[in-house]
Protein backbone atom coordinates (compact mmCIF):
# COMPACT_ATOMS: atom_id res chain seq x y z
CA UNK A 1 56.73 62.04 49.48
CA UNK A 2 58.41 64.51 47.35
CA UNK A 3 56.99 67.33 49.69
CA UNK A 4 58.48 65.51 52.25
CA UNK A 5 62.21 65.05 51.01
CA UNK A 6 61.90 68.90 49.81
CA UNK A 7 61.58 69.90 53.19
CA UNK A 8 64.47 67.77 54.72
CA UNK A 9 66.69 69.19 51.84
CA UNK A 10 65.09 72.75 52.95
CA UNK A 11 65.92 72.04 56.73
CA UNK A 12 69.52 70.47 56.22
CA UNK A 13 70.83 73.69 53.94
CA UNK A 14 69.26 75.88 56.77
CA UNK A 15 71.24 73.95 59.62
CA UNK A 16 74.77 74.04 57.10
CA UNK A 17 74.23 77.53 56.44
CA UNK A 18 73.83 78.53 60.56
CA UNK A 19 76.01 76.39 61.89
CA UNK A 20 79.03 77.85 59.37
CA UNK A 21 77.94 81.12 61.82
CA UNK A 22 80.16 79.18 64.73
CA UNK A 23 83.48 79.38 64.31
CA UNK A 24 85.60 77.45 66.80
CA UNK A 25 89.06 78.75 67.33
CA UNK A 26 91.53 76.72 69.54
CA UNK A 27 93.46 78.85 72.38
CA UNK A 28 97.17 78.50 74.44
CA UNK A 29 96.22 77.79 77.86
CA UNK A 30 99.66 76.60 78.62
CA UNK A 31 98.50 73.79 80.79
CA UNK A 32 98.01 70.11 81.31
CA UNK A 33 94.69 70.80 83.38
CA UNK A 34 91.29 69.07 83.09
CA UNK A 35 89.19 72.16 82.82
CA UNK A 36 85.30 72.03 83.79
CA UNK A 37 84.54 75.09 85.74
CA UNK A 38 84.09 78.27 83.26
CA UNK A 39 82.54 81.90 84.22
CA UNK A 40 82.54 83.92 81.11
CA UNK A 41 81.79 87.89 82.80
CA UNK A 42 81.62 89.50 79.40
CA UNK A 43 83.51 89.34 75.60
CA UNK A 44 87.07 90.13 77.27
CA UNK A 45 87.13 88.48 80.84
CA UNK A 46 86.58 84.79 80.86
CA UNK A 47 87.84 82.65 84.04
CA UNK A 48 88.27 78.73 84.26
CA UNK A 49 88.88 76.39 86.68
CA UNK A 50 89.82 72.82 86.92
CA UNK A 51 92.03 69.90 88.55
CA UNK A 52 95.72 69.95 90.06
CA UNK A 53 94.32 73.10 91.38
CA UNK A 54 94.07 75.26 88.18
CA UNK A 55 92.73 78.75 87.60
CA UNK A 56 93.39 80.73 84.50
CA UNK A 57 92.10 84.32 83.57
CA UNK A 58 91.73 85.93 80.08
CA UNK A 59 91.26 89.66 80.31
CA UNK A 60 91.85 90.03 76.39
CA UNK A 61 88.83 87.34 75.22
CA UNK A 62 91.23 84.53 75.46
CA UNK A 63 94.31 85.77 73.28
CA UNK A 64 95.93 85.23 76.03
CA UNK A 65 95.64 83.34 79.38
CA UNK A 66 96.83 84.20 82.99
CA UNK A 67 97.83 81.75 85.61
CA UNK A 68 96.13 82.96 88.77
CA UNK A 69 96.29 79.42 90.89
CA UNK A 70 96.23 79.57 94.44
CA UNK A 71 98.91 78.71 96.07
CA UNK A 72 99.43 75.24 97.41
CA UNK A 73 96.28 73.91 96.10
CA UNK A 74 97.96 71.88 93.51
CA UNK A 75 96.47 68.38 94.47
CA UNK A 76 92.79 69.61 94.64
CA UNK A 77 90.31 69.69 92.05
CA UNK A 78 88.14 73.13 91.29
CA UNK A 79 85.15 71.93 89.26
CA UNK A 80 82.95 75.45 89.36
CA UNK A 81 83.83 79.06 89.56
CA UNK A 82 81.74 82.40 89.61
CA UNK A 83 83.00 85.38 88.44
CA UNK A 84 81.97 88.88 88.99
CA UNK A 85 84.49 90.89 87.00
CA UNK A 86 88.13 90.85 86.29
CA UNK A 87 89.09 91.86 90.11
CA UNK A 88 86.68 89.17 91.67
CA UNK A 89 86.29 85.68 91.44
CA UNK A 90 85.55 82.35 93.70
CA UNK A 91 86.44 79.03 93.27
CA UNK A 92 85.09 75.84 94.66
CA UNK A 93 87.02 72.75 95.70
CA UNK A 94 84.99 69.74 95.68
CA UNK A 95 85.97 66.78 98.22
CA UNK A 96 86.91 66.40 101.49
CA UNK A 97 87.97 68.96 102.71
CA UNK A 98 86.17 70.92 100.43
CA UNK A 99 86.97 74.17 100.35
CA UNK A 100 85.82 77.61 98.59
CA UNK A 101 88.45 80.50 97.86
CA UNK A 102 87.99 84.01 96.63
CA UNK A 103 89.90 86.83 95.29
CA UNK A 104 89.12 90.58 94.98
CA UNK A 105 92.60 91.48 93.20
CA UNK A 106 92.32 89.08 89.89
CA UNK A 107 94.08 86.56 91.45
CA UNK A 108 96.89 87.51 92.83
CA UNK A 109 95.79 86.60 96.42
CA UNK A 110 93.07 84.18 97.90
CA UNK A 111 91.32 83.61 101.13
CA UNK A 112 89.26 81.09 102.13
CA UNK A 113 85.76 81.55 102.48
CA UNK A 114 84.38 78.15 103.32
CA UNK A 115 85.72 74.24 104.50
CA UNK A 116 83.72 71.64 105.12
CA UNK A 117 86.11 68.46 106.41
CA UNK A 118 82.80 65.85 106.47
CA UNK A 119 84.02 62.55 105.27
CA UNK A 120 81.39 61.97 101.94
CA UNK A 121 81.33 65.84 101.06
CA UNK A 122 81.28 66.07 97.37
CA UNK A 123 80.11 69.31 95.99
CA UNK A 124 78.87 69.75 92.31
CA UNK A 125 78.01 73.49 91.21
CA UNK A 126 78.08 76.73 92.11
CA UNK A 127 75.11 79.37 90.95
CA UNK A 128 74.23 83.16 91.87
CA UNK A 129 70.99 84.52 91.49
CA UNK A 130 72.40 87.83 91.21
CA UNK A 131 76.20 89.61 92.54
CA UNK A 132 75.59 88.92 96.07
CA UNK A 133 72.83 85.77 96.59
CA UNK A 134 74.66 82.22 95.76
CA UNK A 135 74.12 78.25 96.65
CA UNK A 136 76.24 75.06 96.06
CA UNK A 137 74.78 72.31 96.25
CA UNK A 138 77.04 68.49 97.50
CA UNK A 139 76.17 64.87 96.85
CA UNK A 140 73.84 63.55 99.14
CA UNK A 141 74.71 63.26 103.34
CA UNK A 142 73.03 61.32 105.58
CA UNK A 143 70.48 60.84 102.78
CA UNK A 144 69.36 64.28 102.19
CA UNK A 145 71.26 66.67 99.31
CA UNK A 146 73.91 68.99 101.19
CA UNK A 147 73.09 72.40 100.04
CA UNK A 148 74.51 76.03 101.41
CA UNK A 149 73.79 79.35 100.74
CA UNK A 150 75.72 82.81 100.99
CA UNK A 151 73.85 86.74 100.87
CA UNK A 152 77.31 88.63 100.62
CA UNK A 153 78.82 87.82 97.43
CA UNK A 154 80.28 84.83 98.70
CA UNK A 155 81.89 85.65 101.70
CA UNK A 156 80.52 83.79 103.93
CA UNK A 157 78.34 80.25 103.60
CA UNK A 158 75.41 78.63 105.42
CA UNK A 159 73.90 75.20 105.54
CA UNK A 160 70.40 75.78 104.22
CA UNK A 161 68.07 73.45 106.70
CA UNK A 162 67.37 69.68 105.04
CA UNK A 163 64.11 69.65 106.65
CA UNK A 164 62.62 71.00 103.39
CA UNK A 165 65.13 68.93 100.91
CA UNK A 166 63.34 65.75 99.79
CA UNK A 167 65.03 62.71 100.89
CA UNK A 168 67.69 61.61 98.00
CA UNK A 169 67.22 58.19 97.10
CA UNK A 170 69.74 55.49 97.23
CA UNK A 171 71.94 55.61 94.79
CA UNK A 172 71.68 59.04 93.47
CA UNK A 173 74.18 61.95 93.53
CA UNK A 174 74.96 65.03 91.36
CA UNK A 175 78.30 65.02 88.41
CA UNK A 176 80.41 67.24 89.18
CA UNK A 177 81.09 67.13 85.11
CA UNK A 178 80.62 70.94 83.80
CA UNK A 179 80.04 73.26 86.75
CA UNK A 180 76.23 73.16 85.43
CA UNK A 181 73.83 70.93 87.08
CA UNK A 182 72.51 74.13 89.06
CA UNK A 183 70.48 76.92 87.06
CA UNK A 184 68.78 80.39 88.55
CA UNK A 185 66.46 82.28 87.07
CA UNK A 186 65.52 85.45 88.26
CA UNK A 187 65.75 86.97 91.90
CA UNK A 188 64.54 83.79 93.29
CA UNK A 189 64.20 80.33 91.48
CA UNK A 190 66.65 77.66 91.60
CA UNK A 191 67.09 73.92 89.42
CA UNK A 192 69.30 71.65 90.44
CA UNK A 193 69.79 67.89 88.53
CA UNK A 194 70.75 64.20 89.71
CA UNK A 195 71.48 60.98 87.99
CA UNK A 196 72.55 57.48 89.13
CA UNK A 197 69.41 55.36 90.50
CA UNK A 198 67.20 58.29 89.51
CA UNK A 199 67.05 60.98 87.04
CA UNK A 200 65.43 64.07 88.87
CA UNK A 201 64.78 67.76 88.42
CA UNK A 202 64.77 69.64 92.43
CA UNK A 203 62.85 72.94 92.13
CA UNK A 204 63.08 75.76 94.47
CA UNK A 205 61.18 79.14 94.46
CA UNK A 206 62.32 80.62 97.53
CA UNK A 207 66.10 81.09 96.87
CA UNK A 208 66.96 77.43 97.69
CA UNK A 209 64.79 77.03 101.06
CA UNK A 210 62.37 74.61 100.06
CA UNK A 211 61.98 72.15 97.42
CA UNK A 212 60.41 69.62 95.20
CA UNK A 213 61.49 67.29 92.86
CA UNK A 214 60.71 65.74 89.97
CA UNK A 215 61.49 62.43 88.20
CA UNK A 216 62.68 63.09 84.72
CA UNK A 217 62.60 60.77 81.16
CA UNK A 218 66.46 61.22 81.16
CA UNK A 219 68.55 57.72 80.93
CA UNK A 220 68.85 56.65 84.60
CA UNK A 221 69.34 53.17 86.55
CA UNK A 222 73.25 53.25 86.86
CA UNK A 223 76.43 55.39 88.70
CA UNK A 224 76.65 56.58 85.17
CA UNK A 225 73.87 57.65 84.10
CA UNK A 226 71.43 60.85 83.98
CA UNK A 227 70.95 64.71 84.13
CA UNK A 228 74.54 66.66 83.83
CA UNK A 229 73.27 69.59 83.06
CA UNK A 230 70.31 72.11 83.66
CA UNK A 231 70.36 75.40 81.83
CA UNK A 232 67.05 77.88 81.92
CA UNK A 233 66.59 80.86 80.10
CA UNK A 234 63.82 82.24 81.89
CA UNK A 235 61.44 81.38 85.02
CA UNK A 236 59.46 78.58 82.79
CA UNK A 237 61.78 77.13 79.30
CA UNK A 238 64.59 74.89 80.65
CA UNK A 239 66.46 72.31 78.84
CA UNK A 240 68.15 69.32 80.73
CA UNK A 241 70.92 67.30 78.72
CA UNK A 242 73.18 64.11 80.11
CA UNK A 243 73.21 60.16 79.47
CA UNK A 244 75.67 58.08 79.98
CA UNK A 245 79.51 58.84 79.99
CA UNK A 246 80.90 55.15 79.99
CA UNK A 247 78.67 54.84 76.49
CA UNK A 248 79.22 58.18 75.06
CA UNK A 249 78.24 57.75 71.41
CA UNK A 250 75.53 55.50 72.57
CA UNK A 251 72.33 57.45 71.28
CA UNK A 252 69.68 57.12 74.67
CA UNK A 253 67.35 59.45 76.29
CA UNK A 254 69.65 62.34 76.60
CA UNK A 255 67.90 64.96 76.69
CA UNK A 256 64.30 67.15 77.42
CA UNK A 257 62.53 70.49 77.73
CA UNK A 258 60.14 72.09 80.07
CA UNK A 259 57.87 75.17 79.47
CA UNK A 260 56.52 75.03 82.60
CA UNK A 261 59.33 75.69 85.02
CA UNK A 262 60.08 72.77 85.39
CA UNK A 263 56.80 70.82 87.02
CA UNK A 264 57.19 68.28 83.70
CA UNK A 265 59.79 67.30 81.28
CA UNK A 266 59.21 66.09 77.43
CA UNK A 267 61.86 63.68 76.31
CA UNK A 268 63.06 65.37 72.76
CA UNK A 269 62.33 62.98 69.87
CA UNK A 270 65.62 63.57 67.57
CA UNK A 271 68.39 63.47 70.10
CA UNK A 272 72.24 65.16 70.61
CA UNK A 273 74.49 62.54 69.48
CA UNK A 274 75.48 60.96 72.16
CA UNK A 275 76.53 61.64 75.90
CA UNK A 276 76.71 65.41 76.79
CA UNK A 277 78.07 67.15 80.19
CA UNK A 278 76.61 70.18 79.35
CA UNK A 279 73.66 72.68 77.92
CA UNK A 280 73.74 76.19 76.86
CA UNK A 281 71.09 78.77 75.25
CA UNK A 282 72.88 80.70 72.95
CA UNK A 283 72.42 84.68 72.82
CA UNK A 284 71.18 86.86 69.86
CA UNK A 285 69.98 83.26 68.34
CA UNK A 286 66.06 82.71 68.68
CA UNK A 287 65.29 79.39 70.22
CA UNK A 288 69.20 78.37 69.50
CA UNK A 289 70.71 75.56 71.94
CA UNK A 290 73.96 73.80 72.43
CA UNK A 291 75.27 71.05 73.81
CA UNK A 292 78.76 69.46 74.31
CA UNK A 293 80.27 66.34 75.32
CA UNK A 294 83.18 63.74 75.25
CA UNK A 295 81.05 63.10 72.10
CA UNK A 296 81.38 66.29 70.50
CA UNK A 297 79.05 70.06 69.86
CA UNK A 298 75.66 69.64 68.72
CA UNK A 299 73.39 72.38 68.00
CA UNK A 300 69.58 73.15 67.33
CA UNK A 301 68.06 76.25 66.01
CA UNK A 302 64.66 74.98 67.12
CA UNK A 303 64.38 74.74 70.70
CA UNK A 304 65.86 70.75 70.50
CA UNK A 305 63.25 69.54 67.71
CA UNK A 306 66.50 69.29 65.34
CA UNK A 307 70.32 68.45 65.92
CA UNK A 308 73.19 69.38 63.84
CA UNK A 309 76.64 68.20 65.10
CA UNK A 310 79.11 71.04 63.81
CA UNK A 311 82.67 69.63 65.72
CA UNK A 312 83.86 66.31 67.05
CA UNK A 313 85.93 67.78 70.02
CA UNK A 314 85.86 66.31 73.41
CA UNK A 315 84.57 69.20 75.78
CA UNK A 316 83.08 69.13 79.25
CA UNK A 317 81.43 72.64 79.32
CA UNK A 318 80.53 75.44 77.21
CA UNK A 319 79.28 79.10 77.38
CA UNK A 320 78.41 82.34 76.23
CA UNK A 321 78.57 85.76 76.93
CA UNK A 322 75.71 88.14 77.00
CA UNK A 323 76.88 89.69 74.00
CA UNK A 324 77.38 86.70 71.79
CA UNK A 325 81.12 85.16 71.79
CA UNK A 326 81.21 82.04 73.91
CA UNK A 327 84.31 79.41 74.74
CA UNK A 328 84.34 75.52 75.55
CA UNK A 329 86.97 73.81 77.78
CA UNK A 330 87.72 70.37 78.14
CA UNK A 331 90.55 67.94 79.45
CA UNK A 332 94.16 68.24 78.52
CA UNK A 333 94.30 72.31 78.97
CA UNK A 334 91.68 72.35 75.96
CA UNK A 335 90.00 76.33 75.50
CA UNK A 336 88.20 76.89 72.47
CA UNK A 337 86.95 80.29 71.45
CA UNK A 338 83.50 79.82 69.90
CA UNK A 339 82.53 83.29 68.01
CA UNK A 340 78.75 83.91 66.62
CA UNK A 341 79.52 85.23 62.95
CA UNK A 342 77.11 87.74 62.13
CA UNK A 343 75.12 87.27 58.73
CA UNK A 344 75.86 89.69 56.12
C-alpha cells in the first residue's frame, strides 16, 4: 500500500513539473469569430479560419494577426484550412454551396477552386498527404460518405468513386468541430472519423481510393456523440478523442489508441476530462498527447495511460509546429499561444 501511494505521489510531481513546461499565452485576434480551422506552417506563420467568413494570418508567431478574409464571404462558415507557406493558403466552406478558395499572395486575393451546390453537402476536414496530394471528405450523400480528391496543390478537385466507400449507416455523419477528423500519414494512408449512430474509424491505403472501416469503443448512439478527432503520428500509433458535446464534463468513453494502423482501437482506462473536439501529438515530447475541448486542455506524457488537465479554457482545436510552439483557437476570436519551455 505504501509502495503504492509512493508511486502516485512520484507520478503526480512528474505530471506538475511537465505540464509547468506549457505556457499558454492569450493573443489579439481582433475579432468576434468562432475559430476551428488552424494550419500552423512553422514557429512564425500560423493561419486560422472560422465563421462569418474569417481568415486571419500571423507571419510574426501570433504577435500580431492579419485580416486576410475574402471578400463577400461574410455569411459562410470556413471550418478547415491548409497552409503551405505565408504566400499560399486554401480555405474550405462547408454547406451548401460549399465552396473552397485559395490564395497564392497571403491573402490579398482569392479564387475559387471548387463549389459543390448539392442540397445535404456538408464537408468536415481538409488533409494533404504532402504539398500537392489533398482530400475532403462531406457528411454522408445518398448514403455513402462524399469524399474528393485534388493532385495539384489544390487547384482543382475530384469526386473520388463511392463504389469503394462503405455504405454510411443511418444516422452517422462527420463534426465539422476542429478541422481534424481526417489524418495522413505518409505518401499514402488516410483516417477519417464519424459519430452519431456509430462511432467508426474509415481506413484508406491507397490515397483515399478504397476503404474500410471500423467500429470504434468511442461513446456513440446519439447526433451528439462520437469520434471528433483522429490524429496519427506515424503509419501504425493513432489516437482518436470525442464524446459528447451537449454533456461536456460528463466523463464517458472519450477516447482510444491504435498501434496497428488503425485495424483495432483500445478504449484508454483513465480518461480526458470530459468532451474534447480535438487530438494532437506534441513534438520534441516522447509519447506526449493533448487534447482540448469546451471542457478544457488535458495532457498525457504516456501515450494516454495518464491525464493531467493544465487549463480550463474552452477551445475547439489545437496544434503544433514541427519545431515545438503550438496555438489553440476557440469561439469568441479566442488564439492562444501554447510555447514548449525547454528544461534547464
Amino acid at each position: 500500500m505504501k509502495k503504492t501511494i509512493l508511486l502516485l505521489v512520484i507520478f503526480l510531481i512528474s505530471c506538475s513539473q511537465k505540464s509547468n513546461h506549457l505556457q499558454f499565452i492569450k493573443q489579439n485576434s481582433q475579432v468576434n469569430s468562432s475559430f476551428r480551422g488552424m494550419s500552423i506552417v512553422d514557429d512564425n506563420v500560423i493561419w486560422v479560419s472560422g465563421s462569418k467568413g474569417t481568415i486571419l494570418k500571423s507571419v510574426n508567431g501570433g504577435d500580431t494577426w492579419q485580416n486576410v478574409s475574402p471578400k463577400n464571404f461574410a455569411e459562410k462558415g470556413f471550418r478547415d484550412i491548409h497552409a503551405w507557406d505565408k504566400e499560399k493558403a486554401i480555405i474550405m466552406g462547408i454547406a451548401s454551396p460549399a465552396i473552397f478558395l485559395k490564395t497564392e499572395d497571403g491573402g490579398k486575393n482569392w479564387k475559387e477552386v471548387y463549389q459543390n451546390s448539392l442540397e445535404n453537402i456538408f464537408f468536415d476536414s481538409m488533409e494533404f498527404w504532402n504539398d500537392s496530394c489533398g482530400m475532403a471528405f462531406s457528411d454522408p450523400i445518398n448514403k455513402r460518405h462524399f469524399i474528393i480528391k485534388t493532385t495539384d496543390y489544390g487547384n482543382s478537385w475530384q469526386e473520388i468513386d463511392t463504389i469503394n466507400i462503405p455504405f454510411a449507416v443511418k444516422g452517422e455523419a462527420a463534426f465539422a468541430a476542429s478541422g481534424t477528423c481526417i489524418s495522413t500519414s505518409g505518401d499514402n494512408n488516410a483516417w477519417f472519423v464519424t459519430g452519431g449512430t456509430e462511432a467508426r474509424v474509415f481506413k484508406s491505403t491507397d490515397q483515399g481510393i478504397k476503404w474500410k472501416a471500423v467500429t470504434s469503443p468511442l461513446i456513440s448512439g446519439l447526433s451528439t456523440t462520437g469520434i471528433y478527432s483522429v490524429c496519427f503520428k506515424d503509419e501504425k500509433n493513432g489516437f482518436i478523442t470525442g464524446g459528447d458535446y451537449t454533456k461536456d464534463k460528463e466523463l464517458n468513453a472519450n477516447a482510444a489508441v491504435t498501434t496497428d494502423g488503425g485495424l483495432t482501437w483500445t478504449l484508454l482506462k483513465n480518461k480526458p476530462q470530459g468532451f474534447k473536439s480535438c487530438v494532437s501529438y506534441i513534438p520534441h515530447i516522447k509519447d506526449g498527447v493533448i487534447v482540448t475541448g469546451t471542457s478544457g486542455t488535458d495532457i498525457s506524457f504516456d501515450n494516454g495511460k495518464n491525464w493531467s488537465q493544465i487549463d480550463t479554457t474552452s477551445f475547439n482545436t489545437i496544434g503544433f509546429s514541427q519545431n515545438g510552439n503550438g496555438w489553440a483557437v476557440g469561439d469568441k476570436g479566442l488564439i492562444y499561444k501554447v510555447i514548449l519551455r525547454k528544461k534547464k
